[in-house]
Protein backbone atom coordinates (compact mmCIF):
# COMPACT_ATOMS: atom_id res chain seq x y z
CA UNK A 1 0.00 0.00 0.00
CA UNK A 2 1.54 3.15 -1.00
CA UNK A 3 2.11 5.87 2.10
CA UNK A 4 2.64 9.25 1.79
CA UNK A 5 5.28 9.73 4.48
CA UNK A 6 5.16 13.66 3.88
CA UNK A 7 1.41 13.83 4.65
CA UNK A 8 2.46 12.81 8.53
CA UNK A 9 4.83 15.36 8.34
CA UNK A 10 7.80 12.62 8.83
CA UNK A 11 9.12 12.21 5.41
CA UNK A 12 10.74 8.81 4.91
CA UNK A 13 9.19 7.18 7.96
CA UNK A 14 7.03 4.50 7.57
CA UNK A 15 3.54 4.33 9.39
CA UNK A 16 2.04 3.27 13.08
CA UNK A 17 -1.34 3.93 13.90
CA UNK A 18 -2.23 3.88 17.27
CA UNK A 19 -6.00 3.27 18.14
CA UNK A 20 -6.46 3.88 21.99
CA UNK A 21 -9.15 4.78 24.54
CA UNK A 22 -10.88 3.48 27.66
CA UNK A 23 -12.05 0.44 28.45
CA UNK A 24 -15.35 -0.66 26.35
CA UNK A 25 -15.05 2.08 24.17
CA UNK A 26 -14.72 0.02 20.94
CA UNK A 27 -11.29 -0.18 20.30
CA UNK A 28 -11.14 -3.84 19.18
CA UNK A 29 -14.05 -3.43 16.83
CA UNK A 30 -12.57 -0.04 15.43
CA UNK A 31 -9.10 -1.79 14.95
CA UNK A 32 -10.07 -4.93 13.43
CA UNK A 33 -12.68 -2.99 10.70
CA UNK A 34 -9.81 -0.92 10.07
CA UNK A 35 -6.95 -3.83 9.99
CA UNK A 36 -9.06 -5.85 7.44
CA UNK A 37 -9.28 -2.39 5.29
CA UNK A 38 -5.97 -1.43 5.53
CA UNK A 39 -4.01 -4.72 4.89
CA UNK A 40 -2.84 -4.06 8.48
CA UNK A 41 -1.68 -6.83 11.92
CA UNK A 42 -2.56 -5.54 15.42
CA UNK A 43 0.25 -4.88 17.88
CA UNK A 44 -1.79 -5.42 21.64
CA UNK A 45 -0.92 -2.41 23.79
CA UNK A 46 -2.80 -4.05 26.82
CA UNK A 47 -0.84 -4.71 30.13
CA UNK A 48 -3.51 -7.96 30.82
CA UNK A 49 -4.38 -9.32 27.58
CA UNK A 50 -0.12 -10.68 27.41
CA UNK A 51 -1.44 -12.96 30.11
CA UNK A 52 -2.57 -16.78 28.72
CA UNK A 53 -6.07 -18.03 30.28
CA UNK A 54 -7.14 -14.88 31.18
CA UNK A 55 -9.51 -14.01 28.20
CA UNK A 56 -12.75 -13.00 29.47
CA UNK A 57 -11.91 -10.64 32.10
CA UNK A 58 -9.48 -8.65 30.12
CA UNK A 59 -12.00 -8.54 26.86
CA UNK A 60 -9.22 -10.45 24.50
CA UNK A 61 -10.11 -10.28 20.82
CA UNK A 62 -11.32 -13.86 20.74
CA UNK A 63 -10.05 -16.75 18.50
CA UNK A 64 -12.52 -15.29 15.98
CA UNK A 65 -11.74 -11.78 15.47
CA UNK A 66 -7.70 -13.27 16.14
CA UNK A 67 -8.12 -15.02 13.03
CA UNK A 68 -9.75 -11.93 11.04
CA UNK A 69 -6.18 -10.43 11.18
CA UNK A 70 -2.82 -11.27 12.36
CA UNK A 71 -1.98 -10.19 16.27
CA UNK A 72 1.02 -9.83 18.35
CA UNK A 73 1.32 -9.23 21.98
CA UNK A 74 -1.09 -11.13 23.13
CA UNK A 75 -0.94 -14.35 25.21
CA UNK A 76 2.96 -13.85 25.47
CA UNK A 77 2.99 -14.64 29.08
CA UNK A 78 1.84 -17.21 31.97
CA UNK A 79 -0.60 -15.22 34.63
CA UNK A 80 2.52 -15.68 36.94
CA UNK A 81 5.05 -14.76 34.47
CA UNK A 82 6.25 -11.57 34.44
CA UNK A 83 6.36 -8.64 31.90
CA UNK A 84 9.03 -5.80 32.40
CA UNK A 85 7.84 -2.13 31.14
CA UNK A 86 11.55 -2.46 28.77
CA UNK A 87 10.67 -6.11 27.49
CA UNK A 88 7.38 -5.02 26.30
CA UNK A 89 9.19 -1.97 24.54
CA UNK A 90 11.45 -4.58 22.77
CA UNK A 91 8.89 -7.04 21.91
CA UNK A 92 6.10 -4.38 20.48
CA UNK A 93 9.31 -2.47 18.35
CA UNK A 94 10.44 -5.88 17.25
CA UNK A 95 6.52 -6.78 16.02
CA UNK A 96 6.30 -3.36 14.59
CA UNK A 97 9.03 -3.85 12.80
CA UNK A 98 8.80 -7.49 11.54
CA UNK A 99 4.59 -6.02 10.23
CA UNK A 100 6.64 -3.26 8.22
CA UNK A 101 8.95 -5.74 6.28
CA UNK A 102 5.77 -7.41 5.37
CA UNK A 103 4.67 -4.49 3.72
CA UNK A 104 1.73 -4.14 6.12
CA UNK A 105 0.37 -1.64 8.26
CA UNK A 106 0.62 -1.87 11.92
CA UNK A 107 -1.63 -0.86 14.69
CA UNK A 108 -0.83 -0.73 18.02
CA UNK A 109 -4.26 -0.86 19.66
CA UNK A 110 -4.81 -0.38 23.36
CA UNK A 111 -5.53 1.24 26.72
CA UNK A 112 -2.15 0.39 28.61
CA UNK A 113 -1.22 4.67 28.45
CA UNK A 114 2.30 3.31 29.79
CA UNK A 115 2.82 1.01 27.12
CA UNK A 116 1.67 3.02 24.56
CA UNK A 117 3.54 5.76 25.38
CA UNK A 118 7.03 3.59 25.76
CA UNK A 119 6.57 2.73 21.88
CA UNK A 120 4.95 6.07 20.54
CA UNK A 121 7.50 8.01 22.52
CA UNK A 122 10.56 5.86 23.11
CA UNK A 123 10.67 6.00 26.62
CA UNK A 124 14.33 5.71 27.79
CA UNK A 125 13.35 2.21 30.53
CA UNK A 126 15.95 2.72 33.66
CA UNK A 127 17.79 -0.19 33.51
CA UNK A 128 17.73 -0.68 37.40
CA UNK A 129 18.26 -4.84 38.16
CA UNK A 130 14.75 -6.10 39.90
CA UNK A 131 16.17 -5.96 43.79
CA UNK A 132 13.83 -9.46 45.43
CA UNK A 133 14.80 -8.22 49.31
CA UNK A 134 13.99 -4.57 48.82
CA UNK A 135 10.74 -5.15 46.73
CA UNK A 136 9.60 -7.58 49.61
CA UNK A 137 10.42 -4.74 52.44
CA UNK A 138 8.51 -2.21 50.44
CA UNK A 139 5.10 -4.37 49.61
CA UNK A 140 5.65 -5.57 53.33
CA UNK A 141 5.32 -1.86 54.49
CA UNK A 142 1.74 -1.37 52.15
CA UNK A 143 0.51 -4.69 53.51
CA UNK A 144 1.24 -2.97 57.06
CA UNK A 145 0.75 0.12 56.31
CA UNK A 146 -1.91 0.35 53.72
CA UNK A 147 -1.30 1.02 49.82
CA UNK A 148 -1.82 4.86 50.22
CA UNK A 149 0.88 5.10 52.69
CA UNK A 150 3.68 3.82 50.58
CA UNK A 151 2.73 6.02 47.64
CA UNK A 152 3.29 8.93 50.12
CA UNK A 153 6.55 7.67 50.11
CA UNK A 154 6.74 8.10 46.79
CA UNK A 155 5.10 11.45 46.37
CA UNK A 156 7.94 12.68 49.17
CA UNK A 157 11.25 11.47 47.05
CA UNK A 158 9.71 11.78 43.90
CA UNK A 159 6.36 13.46 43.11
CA UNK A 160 6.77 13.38 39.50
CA UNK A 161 6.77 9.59 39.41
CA UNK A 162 3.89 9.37 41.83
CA UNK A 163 1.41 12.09 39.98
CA UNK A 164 1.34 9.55 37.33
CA UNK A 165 1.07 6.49 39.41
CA UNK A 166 -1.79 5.42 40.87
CA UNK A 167 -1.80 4.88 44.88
CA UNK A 168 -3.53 1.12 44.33
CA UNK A 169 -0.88 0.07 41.28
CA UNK A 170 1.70 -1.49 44.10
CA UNK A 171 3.53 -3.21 41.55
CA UNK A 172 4.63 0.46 39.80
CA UNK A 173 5.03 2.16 43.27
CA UNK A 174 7.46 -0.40 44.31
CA UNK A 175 9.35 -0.28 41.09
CA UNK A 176 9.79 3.59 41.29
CA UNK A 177 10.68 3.67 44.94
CA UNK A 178 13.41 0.86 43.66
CA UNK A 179 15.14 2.86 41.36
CA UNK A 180 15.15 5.72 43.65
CA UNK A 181 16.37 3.68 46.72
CA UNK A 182 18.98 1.95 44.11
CA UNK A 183 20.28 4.75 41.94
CA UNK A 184 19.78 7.53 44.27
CA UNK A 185 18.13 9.42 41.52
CA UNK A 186 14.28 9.78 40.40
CA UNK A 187 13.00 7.34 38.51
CA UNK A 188 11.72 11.16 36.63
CA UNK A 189 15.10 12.12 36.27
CA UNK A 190 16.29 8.42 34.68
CA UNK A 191 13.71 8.10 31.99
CA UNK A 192 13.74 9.83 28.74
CA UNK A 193 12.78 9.40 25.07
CA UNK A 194 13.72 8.38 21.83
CA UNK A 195 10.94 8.95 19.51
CA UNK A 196 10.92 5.76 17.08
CA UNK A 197 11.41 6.39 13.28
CA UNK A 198 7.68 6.30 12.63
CA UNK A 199 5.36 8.11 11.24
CA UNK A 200 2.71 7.90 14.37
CA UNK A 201 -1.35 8.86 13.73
CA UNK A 202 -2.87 8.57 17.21
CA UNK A 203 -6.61 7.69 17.09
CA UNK A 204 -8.65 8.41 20.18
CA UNK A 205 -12.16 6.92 21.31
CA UNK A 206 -13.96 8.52 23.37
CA UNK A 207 -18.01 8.22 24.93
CA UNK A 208 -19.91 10.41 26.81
CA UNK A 209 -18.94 9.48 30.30
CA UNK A 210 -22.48 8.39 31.32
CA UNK A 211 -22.45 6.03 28.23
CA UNK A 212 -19.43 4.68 28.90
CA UNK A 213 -20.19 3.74 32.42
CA UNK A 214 -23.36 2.38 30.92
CA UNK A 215 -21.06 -0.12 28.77
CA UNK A 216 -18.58 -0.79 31.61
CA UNK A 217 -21.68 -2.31 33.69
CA UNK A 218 -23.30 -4.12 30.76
CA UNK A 219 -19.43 -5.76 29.87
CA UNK A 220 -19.39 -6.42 33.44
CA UNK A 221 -22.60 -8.72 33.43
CA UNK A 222 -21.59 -10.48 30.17
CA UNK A 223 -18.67 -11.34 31.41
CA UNK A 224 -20.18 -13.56 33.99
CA UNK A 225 -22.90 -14.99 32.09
CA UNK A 226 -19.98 -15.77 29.82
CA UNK A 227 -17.85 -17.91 31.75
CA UNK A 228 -15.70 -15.38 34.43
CA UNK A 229 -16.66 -17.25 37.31
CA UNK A 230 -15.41 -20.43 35.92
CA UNK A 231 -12.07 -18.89 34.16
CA UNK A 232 -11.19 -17.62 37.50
CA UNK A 233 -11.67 -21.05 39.57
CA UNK A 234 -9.71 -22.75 36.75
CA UNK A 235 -6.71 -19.81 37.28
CA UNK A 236 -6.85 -20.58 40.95
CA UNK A 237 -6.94 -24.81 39.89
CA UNK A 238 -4.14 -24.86 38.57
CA UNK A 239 -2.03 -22.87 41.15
CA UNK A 240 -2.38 -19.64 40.61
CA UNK A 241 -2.60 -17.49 43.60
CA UNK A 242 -5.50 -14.68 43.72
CA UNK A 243 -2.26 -12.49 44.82
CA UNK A 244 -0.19 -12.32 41.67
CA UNK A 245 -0.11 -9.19 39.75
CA UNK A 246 -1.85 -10.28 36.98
CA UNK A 247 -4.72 -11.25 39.10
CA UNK A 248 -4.78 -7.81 40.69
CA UNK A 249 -6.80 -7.11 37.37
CA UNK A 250 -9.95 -5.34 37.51
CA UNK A 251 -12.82 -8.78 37.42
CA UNK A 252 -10.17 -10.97 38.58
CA UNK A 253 -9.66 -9.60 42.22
CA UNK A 254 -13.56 -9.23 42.72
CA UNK A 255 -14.44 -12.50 41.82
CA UNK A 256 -11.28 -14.01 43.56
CA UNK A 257 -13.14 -12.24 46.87
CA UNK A 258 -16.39 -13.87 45.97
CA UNK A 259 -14.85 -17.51 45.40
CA UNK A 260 -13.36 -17.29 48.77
CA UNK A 261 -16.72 -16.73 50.59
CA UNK A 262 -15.74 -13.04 50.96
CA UNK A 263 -18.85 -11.55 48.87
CA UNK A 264 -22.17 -12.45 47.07
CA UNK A 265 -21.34 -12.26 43.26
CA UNK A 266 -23.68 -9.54 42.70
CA UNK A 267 -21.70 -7.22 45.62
CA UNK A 268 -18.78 -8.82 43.23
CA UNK A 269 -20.01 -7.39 40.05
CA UNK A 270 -21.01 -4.32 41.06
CA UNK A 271 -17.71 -3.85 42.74
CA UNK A 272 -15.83 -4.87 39.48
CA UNK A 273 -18.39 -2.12 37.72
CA UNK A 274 -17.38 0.90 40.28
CA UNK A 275 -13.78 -0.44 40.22
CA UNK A 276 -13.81 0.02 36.24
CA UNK A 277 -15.59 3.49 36.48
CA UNK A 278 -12.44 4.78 38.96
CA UNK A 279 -10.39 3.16 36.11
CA UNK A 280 -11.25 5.17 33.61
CA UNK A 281 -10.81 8.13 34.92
CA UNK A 282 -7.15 7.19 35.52
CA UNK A 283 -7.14 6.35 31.85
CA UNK A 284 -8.09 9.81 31.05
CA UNK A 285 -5.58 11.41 32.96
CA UNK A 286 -3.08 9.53 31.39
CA UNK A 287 -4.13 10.20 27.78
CA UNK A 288 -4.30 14.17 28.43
CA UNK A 289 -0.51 13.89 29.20
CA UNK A 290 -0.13 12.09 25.06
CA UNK A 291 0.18 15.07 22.64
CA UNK A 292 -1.08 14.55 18.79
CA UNK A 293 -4.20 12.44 19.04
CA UNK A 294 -7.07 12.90 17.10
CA UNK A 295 -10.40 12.04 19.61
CA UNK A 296 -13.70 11.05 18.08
CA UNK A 297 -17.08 10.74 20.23
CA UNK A 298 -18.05 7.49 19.30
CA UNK A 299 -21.67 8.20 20.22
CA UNK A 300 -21.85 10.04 17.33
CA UNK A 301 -20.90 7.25 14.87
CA UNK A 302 -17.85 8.58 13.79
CA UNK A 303 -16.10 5.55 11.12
CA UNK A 304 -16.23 7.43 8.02
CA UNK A 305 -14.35 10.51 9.45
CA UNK A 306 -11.66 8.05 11.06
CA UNK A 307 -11.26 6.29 7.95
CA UNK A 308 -10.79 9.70 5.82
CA UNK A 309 -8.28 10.20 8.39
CA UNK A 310 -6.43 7.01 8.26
CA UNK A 311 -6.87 7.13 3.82
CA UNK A 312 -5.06 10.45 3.83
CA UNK A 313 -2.21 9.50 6.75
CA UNK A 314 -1.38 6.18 4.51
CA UNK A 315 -2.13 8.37 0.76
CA UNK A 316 -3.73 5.01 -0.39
CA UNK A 317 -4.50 6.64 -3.29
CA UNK A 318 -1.23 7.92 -4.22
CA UNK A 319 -0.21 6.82 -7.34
């Protein structure tokens, strides 16, 4: 497909689209319309979809809409393996790369704002060794002390870090307060950017916030009648303990809670609901901080402006 490089304004470069938004806005519909249109493959940019046998909770593409298009990123890891904020870097750059020689057009399609940023922007990862005996001493002190407490911490050494941290993501608090207790520097002052030799068109979706929340709760329901229940008690069958990361998920922790007596799993889906609603507002605060996207309401049925968009960012009718 021919591509205009100097219609991006990055002559020479060849193209990424990026198709991001909250949860249950439509991105994987959105992407896989445009995908099949555009002779494109799908880079995930979704910090719970890398994680095998955990499908239903994190809204994975299923096998279906997988074999519409080619995908990368997803089901990379084990739900106890882990996935390092660099490796992902490496992985998505290496995908992006591989869908270029192809002569296709890739799409890195998400709501992860830190992953999407560490490929749209380059972030420069700190390359600070994991330290086991200090991270243990640190998620000690928020089991003691309450998850709030250590992101004071944070906010105290380094409050640039901890604005864009949230106080309940103990897995990034920890890993901040790590390179700031190993280097002796900010984790702020340590990371920096390399913007990647693409051509980048950032696509935003976006609802009406009442909408949205109306689509969080309905998602939330069909994921139990679909099976969430049951994925989770298999997850916890074969050994996986409700207190790994990846189970910290939103659906996962709620109905971990319910299969250990803790709550009714109606309290549990309502909680998962209100949990997701708090989530997207973190979402939003992370996408204000992107520059260069290009939001569309899509209450307002907006496919035929996004695809003019996308037709004159790749010139597919260039000659």
């Amino acid at each position: 497909m021919p591509f205009r490089a100097e219609q991006a304004g990055e002559e020479g470069k060849p193209p990424l689209i990026v198709i991001l938004g909250a949860t249950a806005v439509g991105k994987t519909a959105l992407s896989l319309e445009l995908a099949e249109e555009y002779d494109g493959e799908i880079v995930g940019a979704d910090s719970r979809q890398i994680y095998r046998g955990m499908d239903i909770g994190t809204a994975k593409p299923s096998a279906e809409e997988q074999a519409r298009v080619p995908h990368h990123l997803i089901d990379v890891r084990p739900p106890d393996g882990q996935m390092a904020l660099a490796t992902y870097q490496e992985m998505a750059f290496a995908a992006i790369d591989g869908i270029h020689r192809r002569g296709r057009v890739p799409f890195l399609v998400g709501g992860s704002a830190l992953y999407l940023r560490a490929v749209t922007e380059g972030l420069r990862i700190p390359p600070v060794a994991p330290d086991p005996a200090l991270r243990a001493e640190l998620e000690a002190y928020a089991q003691e002390n309450g998850r709030a407490a250590l992101h004071a911490r944070l906010q105290n050494v380094d409050p640039e870090a901890a604005a864009g941290i949230h106080p309940n993501n103990l897995r990034r608090v920890v890993r901040a307060l790590e390179v700031v207790q190993t280097t002796g520097r900010r984790k702020s002052e340590l990371e920096a950017a390399d913007p990647p030799p693409y051509a980048i068109l950032k696509i935003g979706l976006d609802l009406p916030r009442a909408l949205l929340h109306e689509r969080i709760d309905r998602r939330a329901e069909e994921m139990v009648a679909s099976g969430l229940v049951e994925e989770m008690s298999a997850l916890l069958a074969a050994g996986h303990s409700p207190d790994l990361p990846a189970m910290s998920s939103l659906g996962y922790r709620e109905i971990a809670a319910h299969l250990a007596g803790g709550t009714t799993l109606s309290a549990a889906v309502e909680r998962i609901q209100i949990e997701t609603h708090r989530f997207v507002r973190h979402q939003y605060t992370w996408f204000r901080r992107m520059a260069g996207i290009h939001w569309f309401d899509c209450s307002e049925a907006p496919q035929l402006a996004i695809r003019e968009l996308v037709a004159r960012f790749l010139c597919r009718d260039c000659d």
